[in-house]
PDB file of N, CA and C in Angstrom:
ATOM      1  N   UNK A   1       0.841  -1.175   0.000  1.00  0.00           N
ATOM      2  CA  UNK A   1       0.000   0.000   0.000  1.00  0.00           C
ATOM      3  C   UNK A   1       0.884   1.236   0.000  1.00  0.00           C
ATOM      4  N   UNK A   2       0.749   1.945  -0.961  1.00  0.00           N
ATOM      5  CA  UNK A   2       1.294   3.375  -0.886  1.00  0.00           C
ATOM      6  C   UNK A   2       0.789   4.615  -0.250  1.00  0.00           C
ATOM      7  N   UNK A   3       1.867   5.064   0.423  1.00  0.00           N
ATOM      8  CA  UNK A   3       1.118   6.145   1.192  1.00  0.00           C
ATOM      9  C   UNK A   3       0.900   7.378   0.611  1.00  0.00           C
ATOM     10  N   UNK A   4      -0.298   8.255   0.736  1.00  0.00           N
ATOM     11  CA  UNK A   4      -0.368   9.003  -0.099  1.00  0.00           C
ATOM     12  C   UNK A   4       0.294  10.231  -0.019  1.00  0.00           C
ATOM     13  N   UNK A   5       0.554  10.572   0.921  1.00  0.00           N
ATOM     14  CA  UNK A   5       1.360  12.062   0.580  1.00  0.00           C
ATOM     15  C   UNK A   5       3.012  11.511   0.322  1.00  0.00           C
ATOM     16  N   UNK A   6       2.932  11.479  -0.938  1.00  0.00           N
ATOM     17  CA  UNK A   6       4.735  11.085  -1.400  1.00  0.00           C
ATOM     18  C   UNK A   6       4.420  12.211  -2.265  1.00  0.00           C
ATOM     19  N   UNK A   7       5.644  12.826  -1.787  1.00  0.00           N
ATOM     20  CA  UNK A   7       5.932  14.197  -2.777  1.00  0.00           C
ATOM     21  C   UNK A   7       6.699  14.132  -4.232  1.00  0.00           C
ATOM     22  N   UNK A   8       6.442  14.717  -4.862  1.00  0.00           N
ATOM     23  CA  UNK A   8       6.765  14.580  -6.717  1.00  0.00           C
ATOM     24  C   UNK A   8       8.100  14.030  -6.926  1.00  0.00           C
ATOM     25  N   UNK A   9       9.150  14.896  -5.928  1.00  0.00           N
ATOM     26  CA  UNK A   9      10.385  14.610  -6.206  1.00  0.00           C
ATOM     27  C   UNK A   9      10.544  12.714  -5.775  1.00  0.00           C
ATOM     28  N   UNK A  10      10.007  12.697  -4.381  1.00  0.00           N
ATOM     29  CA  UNK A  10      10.050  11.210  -3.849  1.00  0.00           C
ATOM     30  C   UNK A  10       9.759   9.892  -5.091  1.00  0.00           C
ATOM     31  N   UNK A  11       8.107  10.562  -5.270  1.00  0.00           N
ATOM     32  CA  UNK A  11       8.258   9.401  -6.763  1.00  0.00           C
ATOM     33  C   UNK A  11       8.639   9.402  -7.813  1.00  0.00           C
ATOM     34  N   UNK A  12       9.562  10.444  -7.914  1.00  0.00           N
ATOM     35  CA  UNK A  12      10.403  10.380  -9.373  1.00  0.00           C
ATOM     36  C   UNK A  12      11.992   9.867  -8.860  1.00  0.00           C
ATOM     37  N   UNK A  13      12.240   9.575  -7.786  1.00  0.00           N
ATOM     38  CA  UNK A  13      13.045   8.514  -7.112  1.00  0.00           C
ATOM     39  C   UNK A  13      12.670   7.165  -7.468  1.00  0.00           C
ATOM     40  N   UNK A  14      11.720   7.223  -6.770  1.00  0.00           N
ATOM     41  CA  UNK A  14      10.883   5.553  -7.059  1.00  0.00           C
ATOM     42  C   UNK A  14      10.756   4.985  -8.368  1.00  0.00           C
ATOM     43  N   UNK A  15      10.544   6.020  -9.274  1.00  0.00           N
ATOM     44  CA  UNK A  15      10.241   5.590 -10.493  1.00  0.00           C
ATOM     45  C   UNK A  15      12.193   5.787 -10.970  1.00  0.00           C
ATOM     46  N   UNK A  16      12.425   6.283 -10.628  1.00  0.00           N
ATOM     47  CA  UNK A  16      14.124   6.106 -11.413  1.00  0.00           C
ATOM     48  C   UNK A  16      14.394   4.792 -10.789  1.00  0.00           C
ATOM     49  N   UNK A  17      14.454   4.540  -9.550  1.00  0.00           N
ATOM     50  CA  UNK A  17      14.916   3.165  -8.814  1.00  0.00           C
ATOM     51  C   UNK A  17      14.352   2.060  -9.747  1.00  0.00           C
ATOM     52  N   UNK A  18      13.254   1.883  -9.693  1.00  0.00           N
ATOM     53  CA  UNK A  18      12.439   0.723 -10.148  1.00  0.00           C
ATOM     54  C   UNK A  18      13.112   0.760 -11.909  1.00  0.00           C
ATOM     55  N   UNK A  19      13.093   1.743 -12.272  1.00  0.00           N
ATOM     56  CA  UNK A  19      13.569   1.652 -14.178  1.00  0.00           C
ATOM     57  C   UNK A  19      15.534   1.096 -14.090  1.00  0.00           C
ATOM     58  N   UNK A  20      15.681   1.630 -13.053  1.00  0.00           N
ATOM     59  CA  UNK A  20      17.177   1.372 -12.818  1.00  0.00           C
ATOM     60  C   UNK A  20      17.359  -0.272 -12.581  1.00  0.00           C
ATOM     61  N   UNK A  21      16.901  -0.733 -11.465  1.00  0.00           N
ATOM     62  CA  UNK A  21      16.678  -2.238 -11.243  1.00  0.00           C
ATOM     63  C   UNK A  21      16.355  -3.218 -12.682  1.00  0.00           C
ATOM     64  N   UNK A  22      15.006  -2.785 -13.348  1.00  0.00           N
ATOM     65  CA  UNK A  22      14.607  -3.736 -14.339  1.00  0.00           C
ATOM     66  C   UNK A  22      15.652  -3.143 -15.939  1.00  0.00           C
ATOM     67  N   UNK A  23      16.115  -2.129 -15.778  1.00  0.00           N
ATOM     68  CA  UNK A  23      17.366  -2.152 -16.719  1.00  0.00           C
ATOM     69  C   UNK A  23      18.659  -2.646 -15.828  1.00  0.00           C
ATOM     70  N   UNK A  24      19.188  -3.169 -14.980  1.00  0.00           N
ATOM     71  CA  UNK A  24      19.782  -3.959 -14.681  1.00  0.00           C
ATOM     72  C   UNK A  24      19.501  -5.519 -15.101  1.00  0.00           C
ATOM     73  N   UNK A  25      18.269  -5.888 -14.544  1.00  0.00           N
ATOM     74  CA  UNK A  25      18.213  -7.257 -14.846  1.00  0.00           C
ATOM     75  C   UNK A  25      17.621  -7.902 -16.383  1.00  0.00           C
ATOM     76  N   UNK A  26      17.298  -6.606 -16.965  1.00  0.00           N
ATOM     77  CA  UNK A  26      17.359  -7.152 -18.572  1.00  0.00           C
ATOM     78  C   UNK A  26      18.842  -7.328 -19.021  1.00  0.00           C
ATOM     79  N   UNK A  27      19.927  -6.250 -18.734  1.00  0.00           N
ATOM     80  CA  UNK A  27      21.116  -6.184 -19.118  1.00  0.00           C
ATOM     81  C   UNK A  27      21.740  -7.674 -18.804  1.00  0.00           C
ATOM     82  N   UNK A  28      21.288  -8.156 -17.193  1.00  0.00           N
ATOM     83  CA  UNK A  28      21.728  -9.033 -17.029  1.00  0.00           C
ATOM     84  C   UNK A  28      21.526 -10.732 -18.112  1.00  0.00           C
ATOM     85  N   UNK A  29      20.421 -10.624 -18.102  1.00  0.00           N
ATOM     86  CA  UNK A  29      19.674 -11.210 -18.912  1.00  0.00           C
ATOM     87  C   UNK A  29      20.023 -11.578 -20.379  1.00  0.00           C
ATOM     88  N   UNK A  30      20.750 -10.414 -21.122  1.00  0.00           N
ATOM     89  CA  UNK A  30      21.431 -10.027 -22.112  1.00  0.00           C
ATOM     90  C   UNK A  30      22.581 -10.663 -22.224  1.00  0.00           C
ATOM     91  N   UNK A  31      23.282 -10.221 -20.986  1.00  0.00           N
ATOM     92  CA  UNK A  31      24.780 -10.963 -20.497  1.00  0.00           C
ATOM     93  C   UNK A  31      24.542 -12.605 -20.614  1.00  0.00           C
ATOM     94  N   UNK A  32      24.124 -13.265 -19.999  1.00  0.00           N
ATOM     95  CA  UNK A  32      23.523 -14.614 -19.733  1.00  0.00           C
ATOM     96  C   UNK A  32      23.320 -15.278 -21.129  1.00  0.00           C
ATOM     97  N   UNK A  33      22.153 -14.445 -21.846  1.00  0.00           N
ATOM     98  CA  UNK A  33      21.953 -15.066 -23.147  1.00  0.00           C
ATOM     99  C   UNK A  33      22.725 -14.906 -24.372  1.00  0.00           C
ATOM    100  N   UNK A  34      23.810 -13.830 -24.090  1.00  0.00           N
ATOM    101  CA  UNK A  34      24.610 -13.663 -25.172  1.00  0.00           C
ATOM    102  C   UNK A  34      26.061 -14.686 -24.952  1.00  0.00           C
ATOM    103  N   UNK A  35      26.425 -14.734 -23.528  1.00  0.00           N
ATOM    104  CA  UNK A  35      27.075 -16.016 -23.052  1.00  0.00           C
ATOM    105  C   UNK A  35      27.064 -17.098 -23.510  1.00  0.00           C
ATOM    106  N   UNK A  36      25.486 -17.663 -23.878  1.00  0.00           N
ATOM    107  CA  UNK A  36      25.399 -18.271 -23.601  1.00  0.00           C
ATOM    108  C   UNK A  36      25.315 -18.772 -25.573  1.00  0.00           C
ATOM    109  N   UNK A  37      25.350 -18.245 -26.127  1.00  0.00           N
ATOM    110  CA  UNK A  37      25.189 -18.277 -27.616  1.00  0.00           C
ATOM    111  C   UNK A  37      26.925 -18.297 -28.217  1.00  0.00           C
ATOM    112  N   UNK A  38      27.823 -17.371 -27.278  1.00  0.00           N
ATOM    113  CA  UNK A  38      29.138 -17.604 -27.984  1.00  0.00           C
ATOM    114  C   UNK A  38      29.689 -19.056 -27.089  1.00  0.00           C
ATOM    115  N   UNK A  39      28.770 -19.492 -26.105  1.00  0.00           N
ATOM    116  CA  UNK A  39      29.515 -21.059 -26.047  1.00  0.00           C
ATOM    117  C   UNK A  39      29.122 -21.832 -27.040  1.00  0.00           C
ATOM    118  N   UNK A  40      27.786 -21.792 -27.485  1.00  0.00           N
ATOM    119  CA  UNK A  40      27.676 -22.370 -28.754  1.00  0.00           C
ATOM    120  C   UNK A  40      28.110 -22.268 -30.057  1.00  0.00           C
ATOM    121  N   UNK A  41      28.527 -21.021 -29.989  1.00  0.00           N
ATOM    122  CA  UNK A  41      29.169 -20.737 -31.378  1.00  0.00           C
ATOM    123  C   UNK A  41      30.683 -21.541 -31.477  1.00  0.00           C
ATOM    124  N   UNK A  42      31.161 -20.777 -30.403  1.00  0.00           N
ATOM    125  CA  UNK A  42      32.810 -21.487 -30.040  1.00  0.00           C
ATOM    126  C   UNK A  42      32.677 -22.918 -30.153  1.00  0.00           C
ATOM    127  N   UNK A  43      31.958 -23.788 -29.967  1.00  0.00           N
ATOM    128  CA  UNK A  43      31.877 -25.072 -30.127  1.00  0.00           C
ATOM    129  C   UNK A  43      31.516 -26.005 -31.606  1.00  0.00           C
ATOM    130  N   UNK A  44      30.174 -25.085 -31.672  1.00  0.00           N
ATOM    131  CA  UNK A  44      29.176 -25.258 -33.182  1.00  0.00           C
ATOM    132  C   UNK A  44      29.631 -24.772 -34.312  1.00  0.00           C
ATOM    133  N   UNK A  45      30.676 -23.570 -34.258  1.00  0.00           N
ATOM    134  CA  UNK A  45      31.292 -23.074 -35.451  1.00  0.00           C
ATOM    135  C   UNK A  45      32.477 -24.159 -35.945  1.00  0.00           C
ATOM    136  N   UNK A  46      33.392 -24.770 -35.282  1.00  0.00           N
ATOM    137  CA  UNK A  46      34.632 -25.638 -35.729  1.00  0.00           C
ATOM    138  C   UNK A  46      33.282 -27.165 -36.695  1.00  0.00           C
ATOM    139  N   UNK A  47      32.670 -27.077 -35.829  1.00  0.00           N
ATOM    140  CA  UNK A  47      31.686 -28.336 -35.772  1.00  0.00           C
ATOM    141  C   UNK A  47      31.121 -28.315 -37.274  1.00  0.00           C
ATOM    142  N   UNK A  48      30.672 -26.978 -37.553  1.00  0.00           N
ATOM    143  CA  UNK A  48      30.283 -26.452 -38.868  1.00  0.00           C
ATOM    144  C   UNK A  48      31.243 -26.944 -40.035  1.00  0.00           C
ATOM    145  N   UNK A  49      32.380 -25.967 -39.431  1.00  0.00           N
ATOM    146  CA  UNK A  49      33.489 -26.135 -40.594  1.00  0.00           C
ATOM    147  C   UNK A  49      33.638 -27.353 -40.898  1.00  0.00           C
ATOM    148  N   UNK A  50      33.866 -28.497 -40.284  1.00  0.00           N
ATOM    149  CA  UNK A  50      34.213 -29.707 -39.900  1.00  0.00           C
ATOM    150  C   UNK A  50      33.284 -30.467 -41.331  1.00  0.00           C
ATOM    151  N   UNK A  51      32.186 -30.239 -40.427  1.00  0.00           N
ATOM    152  CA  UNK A  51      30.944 -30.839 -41.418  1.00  0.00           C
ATOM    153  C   UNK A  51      30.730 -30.632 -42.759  1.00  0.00           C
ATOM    154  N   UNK A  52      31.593 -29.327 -43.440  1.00  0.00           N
ATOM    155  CA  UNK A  52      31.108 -29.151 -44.479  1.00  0.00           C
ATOM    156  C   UNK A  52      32.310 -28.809 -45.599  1.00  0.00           C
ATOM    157  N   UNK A  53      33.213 -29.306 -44.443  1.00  0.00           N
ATOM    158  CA  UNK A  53      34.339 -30.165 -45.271  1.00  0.00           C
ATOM    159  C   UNK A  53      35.248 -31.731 -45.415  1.00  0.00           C
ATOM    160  N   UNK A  54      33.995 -32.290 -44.736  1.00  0.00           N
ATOM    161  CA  UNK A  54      33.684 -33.481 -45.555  1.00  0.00           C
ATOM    162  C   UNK A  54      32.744 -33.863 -46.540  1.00  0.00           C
ATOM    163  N   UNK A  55      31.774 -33.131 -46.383  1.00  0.00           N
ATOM    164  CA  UNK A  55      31.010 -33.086 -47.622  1.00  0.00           C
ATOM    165  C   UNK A  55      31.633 -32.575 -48.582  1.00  0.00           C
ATOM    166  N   UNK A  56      32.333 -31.988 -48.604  1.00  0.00           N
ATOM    167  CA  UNK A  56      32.781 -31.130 -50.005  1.00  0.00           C
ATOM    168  C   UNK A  56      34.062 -32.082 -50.585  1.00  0.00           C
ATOM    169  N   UNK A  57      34.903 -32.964 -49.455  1.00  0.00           N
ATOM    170  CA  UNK A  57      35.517 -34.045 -50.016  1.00  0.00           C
ATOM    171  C   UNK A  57      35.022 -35.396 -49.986  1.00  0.00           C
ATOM    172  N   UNK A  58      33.736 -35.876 -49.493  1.00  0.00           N
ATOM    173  CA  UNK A  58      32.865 -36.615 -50.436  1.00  0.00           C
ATOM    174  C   UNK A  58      32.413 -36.060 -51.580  1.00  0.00           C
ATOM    175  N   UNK A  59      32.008 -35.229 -51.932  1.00  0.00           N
ATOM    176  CA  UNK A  59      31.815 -34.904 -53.353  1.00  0.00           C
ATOM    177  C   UNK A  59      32.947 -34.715 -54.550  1.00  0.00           C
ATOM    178  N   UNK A  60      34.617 -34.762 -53.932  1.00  0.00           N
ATOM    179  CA  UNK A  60      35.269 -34.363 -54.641  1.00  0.00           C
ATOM    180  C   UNK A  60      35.574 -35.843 -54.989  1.00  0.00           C
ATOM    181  N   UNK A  61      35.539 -36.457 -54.222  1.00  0.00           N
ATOM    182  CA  UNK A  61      35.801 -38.028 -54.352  1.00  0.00           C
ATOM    183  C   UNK A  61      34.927 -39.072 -55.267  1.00  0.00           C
ATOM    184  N   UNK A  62      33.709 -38.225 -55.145  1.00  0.00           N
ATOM    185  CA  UNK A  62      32.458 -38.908 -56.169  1.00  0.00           C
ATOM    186  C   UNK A  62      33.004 -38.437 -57.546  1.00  0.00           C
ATOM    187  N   UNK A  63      33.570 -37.296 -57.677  1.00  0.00           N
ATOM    188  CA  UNK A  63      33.646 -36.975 -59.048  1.00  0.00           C
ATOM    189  C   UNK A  63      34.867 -37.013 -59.583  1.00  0.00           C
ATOM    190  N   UNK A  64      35.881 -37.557 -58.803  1.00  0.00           N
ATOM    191  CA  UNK A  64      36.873 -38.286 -59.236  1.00  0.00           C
ATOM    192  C   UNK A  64      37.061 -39.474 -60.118  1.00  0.00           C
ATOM    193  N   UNK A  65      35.648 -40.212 -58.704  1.00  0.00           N
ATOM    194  CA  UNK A  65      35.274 -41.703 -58.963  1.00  0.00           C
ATOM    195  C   UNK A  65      34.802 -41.717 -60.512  1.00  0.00           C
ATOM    196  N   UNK A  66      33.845 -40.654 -60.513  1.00  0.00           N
ATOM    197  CA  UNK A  66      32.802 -40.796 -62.113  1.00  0.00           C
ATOM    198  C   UNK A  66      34.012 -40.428 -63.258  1.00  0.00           C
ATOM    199  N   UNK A  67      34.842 -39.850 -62.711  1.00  0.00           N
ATOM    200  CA  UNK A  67      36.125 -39.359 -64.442  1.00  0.00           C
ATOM    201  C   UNK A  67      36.667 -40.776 -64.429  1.00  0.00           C
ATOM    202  N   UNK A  68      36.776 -41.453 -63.959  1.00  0.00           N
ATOM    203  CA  UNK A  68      37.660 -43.228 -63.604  1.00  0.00           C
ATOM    204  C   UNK A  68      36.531 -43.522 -64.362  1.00  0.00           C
ATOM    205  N   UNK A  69      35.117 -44.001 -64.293  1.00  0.00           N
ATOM    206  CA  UNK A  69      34.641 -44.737 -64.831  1.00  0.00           C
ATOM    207  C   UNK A  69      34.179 -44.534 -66.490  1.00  0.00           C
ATOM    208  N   UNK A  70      34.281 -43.100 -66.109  1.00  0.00           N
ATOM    209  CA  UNK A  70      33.954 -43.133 -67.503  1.00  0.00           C
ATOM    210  C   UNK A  70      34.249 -43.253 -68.522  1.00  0.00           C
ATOM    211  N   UNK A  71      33.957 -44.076 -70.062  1.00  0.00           N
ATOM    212  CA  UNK A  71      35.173 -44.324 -71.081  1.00  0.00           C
ATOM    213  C   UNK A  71      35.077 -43.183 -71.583  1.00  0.00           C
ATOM    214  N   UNK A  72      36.394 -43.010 -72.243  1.00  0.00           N
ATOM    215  CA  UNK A  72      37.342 -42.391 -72.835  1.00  0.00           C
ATOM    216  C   UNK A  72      37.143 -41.744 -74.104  1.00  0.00           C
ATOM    217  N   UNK A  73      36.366 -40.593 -75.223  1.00  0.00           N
ATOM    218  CA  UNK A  73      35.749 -40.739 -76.150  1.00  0.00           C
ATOM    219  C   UNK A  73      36.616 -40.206 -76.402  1.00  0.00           C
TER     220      UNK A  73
END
């Protein structure tokens, strides 16, 4: 329950406090989830590379394979 005689300046305290707090814990929030995306990256990015260079030397290998088989015109 709020009491009513809070003077202008008082709740423009209150209201800075309270905006101050919940821009803290979004920031925090921010921190946490952006954390939490470069552990995945740092991990998922090599993982990437990895992946899509074996595909690219299975495919170099398929089309190696197909110049071998094919006769000679």
């Amino acid at each position: 329950m709020l009491a009513r005689g809070i003077s202008p300046g008082a709740r423009a305290r209150r209201g800075l406090l309270v905006d101050v707090v919940l821009a803290a814990v979004i920031a925090l929030l921010a921190l946490e989830l952006t954390a939490g995306l470069g552990v995945v990256a740092f991990f998922g990015l090599p993982l990437l590379l990895l992946g899509l260079l074996w595909i690219a030397l299975e495919r170099l290998v398929g089309r190696v394979r197909q110049r071998r088989r094919a006769p000679a015109r």
